[in-house]
N, C-alpha and C. Protein backbone atom coordinates (compact mmCIF):
# COMPACT_ATOMS: atom_id res chain seq x y z
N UNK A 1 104.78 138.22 141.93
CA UNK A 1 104.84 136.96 141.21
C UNK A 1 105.75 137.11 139.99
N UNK A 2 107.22 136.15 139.87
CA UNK A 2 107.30 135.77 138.40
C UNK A 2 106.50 135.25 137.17
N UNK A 3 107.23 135.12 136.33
CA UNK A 3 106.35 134.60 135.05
C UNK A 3 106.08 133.24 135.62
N UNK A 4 106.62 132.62 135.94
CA UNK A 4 106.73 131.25 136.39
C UNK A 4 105.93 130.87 137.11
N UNK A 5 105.64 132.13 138.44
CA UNK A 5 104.61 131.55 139.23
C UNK A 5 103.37 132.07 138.79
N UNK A 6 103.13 132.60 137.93
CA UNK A 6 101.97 133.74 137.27
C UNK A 6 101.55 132.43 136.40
N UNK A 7 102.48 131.55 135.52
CA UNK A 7 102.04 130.24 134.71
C UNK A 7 101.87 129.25 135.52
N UNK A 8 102.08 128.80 136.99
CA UNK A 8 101.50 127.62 137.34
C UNK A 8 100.21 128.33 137.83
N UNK A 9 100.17 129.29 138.33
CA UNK A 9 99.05 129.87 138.75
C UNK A 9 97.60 129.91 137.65
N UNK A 10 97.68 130.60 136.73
CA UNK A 10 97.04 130.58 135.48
C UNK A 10 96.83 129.46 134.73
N UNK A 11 97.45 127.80 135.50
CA UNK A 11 97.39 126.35 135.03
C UNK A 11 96.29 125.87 135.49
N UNK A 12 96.39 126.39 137.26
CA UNK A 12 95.30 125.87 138.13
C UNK A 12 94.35 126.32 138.13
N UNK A 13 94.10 127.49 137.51
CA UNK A 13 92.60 129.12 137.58
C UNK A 13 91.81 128.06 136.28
N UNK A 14 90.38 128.48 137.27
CA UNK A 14 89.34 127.97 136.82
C UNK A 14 89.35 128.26 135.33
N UNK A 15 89.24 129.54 134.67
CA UNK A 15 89.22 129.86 133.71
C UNK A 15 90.38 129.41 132.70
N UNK A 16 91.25 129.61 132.95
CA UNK A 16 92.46 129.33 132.41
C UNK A 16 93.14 127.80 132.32
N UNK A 17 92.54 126.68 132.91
CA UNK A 17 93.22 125.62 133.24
C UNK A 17 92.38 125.10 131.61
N UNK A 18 93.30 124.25 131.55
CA UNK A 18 93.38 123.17 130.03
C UNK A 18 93.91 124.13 128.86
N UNK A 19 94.35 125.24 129.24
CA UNK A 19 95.44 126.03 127.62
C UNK A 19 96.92 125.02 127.72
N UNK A 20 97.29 124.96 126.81
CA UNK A 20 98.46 124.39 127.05
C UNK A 20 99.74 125.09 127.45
N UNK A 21 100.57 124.68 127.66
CA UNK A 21 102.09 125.09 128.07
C UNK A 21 102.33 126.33 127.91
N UNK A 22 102.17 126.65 126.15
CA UNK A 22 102.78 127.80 125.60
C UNK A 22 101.69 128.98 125.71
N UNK A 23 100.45 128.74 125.75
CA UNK A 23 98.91 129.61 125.82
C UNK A 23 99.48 129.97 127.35
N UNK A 24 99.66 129.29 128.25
CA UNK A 24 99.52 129.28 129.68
C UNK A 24 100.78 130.16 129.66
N UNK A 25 102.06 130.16 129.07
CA UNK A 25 103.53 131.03 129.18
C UNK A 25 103.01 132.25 128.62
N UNK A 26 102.41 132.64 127.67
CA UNK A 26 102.51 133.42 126.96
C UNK A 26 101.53 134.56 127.77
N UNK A 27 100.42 133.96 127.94
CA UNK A 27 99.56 135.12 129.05
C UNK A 27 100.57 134.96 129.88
N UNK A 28 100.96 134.63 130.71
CA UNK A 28 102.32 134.83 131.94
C UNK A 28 103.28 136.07 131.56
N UNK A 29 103.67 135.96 130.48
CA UNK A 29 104.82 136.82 129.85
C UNK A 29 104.01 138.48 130.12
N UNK A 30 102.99 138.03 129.54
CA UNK A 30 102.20 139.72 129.30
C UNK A 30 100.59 139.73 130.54
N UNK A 31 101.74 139.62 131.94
CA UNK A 31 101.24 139.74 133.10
C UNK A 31 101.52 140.64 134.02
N UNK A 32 101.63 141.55 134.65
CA UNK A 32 101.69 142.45 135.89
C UNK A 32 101.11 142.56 136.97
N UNK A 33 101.72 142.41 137.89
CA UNK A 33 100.91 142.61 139.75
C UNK A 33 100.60 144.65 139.45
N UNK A 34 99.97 144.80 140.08
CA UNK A 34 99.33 145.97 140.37
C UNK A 34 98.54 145.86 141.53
N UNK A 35 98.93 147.05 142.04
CA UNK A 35 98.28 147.54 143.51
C UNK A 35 97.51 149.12 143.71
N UNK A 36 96.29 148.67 144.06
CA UNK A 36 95.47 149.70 143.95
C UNK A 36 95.01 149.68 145.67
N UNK A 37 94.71 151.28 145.58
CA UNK A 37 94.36 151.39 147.18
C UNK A 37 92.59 151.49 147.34
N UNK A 38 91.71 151.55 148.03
CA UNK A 38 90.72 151.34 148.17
C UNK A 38 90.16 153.00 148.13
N UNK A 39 89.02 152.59 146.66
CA UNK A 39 88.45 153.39 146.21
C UNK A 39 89.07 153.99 145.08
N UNK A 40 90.34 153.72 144.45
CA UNK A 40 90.85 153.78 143.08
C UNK A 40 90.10 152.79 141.96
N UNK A 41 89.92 153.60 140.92
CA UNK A 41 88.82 153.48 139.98
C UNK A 41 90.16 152.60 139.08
N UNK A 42 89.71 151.27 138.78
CA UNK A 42 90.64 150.13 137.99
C UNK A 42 90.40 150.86 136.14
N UNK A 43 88.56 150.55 136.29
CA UNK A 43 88.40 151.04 134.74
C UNK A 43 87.47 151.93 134.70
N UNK A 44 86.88 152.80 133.98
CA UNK A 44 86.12 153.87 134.07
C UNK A 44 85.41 153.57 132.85
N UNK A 45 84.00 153.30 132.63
CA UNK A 45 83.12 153.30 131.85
C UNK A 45 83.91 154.46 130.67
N UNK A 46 83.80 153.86 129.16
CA UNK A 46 83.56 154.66 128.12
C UNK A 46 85.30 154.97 127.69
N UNK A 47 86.10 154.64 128.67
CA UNK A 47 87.72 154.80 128.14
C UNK A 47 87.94 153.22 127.67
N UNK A 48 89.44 153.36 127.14
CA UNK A 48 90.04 152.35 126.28
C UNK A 48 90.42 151.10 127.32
N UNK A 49 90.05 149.91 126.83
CA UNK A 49 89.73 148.91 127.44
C UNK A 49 91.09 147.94 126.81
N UNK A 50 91.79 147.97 127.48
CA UNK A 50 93.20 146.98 127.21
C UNK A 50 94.18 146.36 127.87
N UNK A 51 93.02 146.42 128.74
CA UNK A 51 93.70 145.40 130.03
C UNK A 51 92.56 144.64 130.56
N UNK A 52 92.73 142.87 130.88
CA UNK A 52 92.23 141.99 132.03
C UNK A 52 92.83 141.91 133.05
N UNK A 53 91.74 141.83 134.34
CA UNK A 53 92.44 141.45 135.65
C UNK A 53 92.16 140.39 135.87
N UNK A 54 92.95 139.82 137.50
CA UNK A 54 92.58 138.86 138.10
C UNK A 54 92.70 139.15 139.69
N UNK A 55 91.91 139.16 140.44
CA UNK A 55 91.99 139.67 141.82
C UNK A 55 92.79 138.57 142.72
N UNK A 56 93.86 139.55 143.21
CA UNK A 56 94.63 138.37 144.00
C UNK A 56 94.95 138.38 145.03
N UNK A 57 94.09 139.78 145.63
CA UNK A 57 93.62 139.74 146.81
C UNK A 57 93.24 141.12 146.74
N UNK A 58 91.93 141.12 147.66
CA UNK A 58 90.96 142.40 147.66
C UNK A 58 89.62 141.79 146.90
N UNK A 59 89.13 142.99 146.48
CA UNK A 59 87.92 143.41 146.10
C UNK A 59 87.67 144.31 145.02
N UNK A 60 87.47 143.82 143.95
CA UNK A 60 86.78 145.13 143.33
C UNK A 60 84.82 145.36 143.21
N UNK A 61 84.45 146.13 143.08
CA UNK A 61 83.02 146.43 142.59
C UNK A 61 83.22 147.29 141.09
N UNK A 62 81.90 146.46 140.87
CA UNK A 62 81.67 146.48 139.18
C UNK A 62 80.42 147.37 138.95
N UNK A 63 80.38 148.84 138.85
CA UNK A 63 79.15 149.67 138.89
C UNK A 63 78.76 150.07 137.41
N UNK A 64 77.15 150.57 137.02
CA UNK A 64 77.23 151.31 136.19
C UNK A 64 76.73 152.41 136.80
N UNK A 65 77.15 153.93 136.06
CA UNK A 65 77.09 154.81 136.74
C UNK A 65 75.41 155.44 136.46
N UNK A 66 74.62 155.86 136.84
CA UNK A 66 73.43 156.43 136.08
C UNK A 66 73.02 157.68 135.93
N UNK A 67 72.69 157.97 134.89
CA UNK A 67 72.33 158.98 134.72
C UNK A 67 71.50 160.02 136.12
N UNK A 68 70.74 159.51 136.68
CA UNK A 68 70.23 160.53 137.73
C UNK A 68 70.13 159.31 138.60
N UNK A 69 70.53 159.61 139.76
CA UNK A 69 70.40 158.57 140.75
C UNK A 69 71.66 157.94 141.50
N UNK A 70 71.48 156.83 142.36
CA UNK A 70 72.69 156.26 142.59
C UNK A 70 73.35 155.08 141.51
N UNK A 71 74.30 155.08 141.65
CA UNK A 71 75.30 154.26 140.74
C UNK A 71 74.98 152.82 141.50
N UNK A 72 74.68 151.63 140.13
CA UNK A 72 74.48 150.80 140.76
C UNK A 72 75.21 149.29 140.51
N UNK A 73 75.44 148.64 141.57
CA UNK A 73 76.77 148.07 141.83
C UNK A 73 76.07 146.75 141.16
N UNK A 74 76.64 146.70 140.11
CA UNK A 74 76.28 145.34 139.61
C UNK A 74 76.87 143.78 139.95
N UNK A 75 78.19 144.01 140.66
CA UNK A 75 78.43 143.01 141.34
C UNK A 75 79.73 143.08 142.16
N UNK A 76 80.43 142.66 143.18
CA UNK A 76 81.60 142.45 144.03
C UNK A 76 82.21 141.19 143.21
N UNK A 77 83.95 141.64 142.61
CA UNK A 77 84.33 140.44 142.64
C UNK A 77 85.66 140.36 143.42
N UNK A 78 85.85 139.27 143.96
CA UNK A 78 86.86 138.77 145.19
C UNK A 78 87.74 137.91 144.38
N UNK A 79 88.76 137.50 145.46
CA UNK A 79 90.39 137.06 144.82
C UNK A 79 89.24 135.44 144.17
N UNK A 80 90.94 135.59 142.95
CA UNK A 80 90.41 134.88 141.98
C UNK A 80 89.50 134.99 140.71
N UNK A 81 88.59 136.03 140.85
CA UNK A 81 87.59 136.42 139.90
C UNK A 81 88.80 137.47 138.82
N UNK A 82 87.93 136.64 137.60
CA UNK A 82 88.39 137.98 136.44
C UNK A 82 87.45 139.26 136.00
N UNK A 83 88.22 140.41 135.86
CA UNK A 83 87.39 141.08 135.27
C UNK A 83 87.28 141.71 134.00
N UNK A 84 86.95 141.52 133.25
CA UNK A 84 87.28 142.59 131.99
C UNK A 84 87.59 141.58 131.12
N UNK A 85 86.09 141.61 129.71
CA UNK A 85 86.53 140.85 128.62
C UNK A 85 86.20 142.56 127.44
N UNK A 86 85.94 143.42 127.96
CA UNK A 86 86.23 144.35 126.75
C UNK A 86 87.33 144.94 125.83
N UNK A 87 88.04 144.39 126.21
CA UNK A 87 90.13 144.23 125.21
C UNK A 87 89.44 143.21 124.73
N UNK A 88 88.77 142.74 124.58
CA UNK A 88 88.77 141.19 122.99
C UNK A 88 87.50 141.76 121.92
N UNK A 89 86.43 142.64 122.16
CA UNK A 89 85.65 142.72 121.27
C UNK A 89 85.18 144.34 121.27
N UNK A 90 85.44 144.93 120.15
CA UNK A 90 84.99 146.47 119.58
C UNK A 90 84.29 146.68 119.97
N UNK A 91 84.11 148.10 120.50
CA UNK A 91 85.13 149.05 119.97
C UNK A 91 86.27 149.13 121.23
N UNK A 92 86.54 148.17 121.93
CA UNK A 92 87.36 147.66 123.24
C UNK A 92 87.15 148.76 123.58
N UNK A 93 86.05 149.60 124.25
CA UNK A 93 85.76 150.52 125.80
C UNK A 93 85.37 149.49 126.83
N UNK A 94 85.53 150.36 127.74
CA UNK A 94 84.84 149.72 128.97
C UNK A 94 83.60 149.81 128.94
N UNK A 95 82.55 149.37 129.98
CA UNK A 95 81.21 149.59 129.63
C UNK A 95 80.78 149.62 131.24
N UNK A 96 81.78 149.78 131.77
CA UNK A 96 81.27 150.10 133.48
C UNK A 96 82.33 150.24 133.78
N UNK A 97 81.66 150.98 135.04
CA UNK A 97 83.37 151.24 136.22
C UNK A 97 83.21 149.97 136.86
N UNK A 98 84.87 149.82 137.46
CA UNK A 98 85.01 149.07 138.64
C UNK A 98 86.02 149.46 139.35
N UNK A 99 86.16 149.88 140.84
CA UNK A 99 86.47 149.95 142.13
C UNK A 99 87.28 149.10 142.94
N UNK A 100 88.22 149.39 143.30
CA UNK A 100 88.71 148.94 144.42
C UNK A 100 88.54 148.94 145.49
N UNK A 101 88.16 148.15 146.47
CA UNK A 101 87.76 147.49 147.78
C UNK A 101 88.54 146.95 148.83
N UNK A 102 89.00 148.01 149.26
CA UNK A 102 90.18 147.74 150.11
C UNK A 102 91.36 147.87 149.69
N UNK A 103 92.64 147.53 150.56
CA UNK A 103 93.64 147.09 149.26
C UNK A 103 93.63 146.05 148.31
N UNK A 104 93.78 146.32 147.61
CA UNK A 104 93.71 145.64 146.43
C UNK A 104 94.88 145.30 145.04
N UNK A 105 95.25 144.19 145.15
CA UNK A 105 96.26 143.16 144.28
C UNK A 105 95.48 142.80 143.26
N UNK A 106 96.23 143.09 141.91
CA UNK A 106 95.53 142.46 140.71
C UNK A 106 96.69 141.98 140.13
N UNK A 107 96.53 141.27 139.05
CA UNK A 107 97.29 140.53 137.86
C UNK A 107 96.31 141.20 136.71
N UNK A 108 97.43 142.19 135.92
CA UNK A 108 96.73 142.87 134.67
C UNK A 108 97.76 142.06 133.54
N UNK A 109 96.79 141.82 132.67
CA UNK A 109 97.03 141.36 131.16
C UNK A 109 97.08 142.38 130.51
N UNK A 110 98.30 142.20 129.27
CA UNK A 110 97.93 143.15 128.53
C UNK A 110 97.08 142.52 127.36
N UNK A 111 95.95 143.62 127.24
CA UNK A 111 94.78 142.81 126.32
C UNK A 111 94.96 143.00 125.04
N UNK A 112 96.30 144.21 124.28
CA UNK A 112 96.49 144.77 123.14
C UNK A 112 97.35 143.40 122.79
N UNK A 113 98.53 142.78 123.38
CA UNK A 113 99.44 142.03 123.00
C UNK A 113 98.61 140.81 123.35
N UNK A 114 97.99 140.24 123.66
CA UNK A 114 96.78 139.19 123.50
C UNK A 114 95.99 139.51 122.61
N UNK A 115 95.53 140.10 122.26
CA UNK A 115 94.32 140.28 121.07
C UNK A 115 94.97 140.23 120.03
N UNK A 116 96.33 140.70 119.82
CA UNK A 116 97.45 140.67 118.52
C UNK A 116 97.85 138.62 118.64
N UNK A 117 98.02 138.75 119.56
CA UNK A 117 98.60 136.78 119.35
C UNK A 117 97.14 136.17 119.38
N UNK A 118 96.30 136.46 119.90
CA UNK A 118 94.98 135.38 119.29
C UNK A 118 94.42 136.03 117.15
N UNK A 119 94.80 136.89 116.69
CA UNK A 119 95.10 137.33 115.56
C UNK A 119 95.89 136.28 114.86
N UNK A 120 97.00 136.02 115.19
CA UNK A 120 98.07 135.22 115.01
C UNK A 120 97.90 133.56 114.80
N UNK A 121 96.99 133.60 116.25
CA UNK A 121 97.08 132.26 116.54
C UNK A 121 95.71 131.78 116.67
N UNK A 122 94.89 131.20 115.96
CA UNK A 122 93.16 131.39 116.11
C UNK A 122 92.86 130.58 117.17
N UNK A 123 93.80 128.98 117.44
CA UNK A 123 93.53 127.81 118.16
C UNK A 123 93.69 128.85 119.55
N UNK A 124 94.46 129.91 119.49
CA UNK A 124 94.71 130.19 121.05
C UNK A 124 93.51 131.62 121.21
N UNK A 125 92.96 131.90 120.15
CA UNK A 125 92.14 133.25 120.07
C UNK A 125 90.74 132.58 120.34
N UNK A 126 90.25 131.49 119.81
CA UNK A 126 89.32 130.49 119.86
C UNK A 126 89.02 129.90 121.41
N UNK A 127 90.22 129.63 121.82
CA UNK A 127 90.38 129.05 123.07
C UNK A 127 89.85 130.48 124.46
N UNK A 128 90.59 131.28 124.32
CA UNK A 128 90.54 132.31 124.82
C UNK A 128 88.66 132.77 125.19
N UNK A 129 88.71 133.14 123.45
CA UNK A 129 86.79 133.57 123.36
C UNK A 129 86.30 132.99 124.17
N UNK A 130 86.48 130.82 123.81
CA UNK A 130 85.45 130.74 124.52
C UNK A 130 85.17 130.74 125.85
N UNK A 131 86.21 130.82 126.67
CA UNK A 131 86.62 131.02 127.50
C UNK A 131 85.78 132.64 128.73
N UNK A 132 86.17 133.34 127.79
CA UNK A 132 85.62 134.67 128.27
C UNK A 132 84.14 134.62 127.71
N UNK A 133 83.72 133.87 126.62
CA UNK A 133 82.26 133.89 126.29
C UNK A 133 81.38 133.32 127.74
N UNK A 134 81.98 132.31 127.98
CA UNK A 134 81.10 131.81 129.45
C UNK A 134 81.05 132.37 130.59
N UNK A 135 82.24 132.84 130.46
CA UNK A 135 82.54 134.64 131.73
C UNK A 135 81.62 135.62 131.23
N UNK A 136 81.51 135.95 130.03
CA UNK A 136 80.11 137.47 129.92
C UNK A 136 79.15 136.55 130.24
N UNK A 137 78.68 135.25 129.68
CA UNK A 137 77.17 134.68 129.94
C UNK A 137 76.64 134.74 131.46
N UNK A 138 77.64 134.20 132.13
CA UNK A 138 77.48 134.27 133.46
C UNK A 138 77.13 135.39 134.29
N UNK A 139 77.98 136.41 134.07
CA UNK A 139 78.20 137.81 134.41
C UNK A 139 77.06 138.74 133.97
N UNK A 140 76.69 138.64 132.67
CA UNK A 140 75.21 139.01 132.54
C UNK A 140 74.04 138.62 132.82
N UNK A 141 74.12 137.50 133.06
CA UNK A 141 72.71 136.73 133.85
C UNK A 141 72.48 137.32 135.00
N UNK A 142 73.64 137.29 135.81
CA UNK A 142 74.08 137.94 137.14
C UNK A 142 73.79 139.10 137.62
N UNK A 143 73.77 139.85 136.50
CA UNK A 143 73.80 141.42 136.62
C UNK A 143 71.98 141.70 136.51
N UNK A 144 71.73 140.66 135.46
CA UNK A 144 70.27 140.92 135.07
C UNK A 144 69.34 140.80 136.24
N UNK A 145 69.62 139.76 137.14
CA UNK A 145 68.92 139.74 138.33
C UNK A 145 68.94 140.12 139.41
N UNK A 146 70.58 140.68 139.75
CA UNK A 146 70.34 142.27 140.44
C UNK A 146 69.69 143.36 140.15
N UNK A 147 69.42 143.62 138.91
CA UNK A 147 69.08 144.79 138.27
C UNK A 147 67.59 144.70 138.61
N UNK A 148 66.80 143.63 138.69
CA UNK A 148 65.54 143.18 138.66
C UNK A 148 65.29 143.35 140.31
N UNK A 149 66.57 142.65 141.27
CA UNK A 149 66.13 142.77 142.17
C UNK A 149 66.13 144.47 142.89
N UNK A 150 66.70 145.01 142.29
CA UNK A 150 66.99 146.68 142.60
C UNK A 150 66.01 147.59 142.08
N UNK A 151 65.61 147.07 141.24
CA UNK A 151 64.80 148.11 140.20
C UNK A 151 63.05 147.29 140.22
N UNK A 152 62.88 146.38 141.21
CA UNK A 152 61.98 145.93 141.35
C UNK A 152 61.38 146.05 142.98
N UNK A 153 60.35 147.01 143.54
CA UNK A 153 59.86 147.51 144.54
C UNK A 153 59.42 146.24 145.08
N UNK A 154 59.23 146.13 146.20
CA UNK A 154 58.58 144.65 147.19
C UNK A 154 57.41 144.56 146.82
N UNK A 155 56.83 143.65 146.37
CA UNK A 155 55.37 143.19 146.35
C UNK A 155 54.72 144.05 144.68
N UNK A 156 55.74 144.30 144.08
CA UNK A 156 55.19 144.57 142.54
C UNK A 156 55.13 143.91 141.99
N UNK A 157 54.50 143.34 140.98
CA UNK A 157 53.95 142.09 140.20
C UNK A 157 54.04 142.45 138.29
């Protein structure tokens, strides 16, 4: 994808639709396709977090790893889904792995040169937050009731 088609694209995405022109160019500008093969680790819990994706075809899985036991997959996300709001809020680590699932196409942001222009620009840093605020709300609700359903034996009360 060009910038061009990376900005009509990022016009129509759920998340992204209603930034204006220049919000919508500017993530475009500081966009990259990346290709990962299945079972390449995108982010690794506890390293530097400065990049968002967008799956644009494939799969990733979103695990945390545990201390004794199996690693547990807190969720599959498929084309279209974003991942990664830890580039916007300290100490920007990751806070889980996520996986590639097959082959796998992403669109990476850079989250250092976004976090510097929402600095800059609050209407577009504002816009952004809230944006990714309704992406963690969601995403943690999500996670909470896998976790419940995993960590909760049949017929325990």
């Amino acid at each position: 994808m060009n910038a061009e088609e990376v900005r009509q694209y990022l016009a129509s995405h759920e998340l992204f639709s209603g930034l204006n022109e220049q919000q919508t160019a500017f993530l475009a500008d500081h966009a990259r396709e990346k290709q990962y093969e299945d079972g390449t680790i995108v982010s690794r819990q506890g390293t530097a977090a400065d990049h968002f994706y967008i799956v644009l075809e494939g799969a990733l899985t979103v695990q945390v790893p545990a201390i004794a036991g199996p690693t547990l997959e807190v969720t599959r996300l498929s084309v279209d889904q974003v991942l990664g709001w830890s580039w916007l809020i300290e100490p920007y680590r990751w806070h889980f792995n996520a996986l590639a699932k097959g082959q796998t196409r992403l669109l990476a942001f850079d989250g250092r040169a976004i976090l510097a222009q929402c600095e800059k620009d609050a209407e577009f840093g504002y816009a952004l937050f809230k944006r990714f605020s309704a992406l963690m709300g969601k995403r943690l609700e999500a996670a909470q009731r896998r976790m419940m359903d995993q960590w909760s034996p049949a017929g325990f009360a």
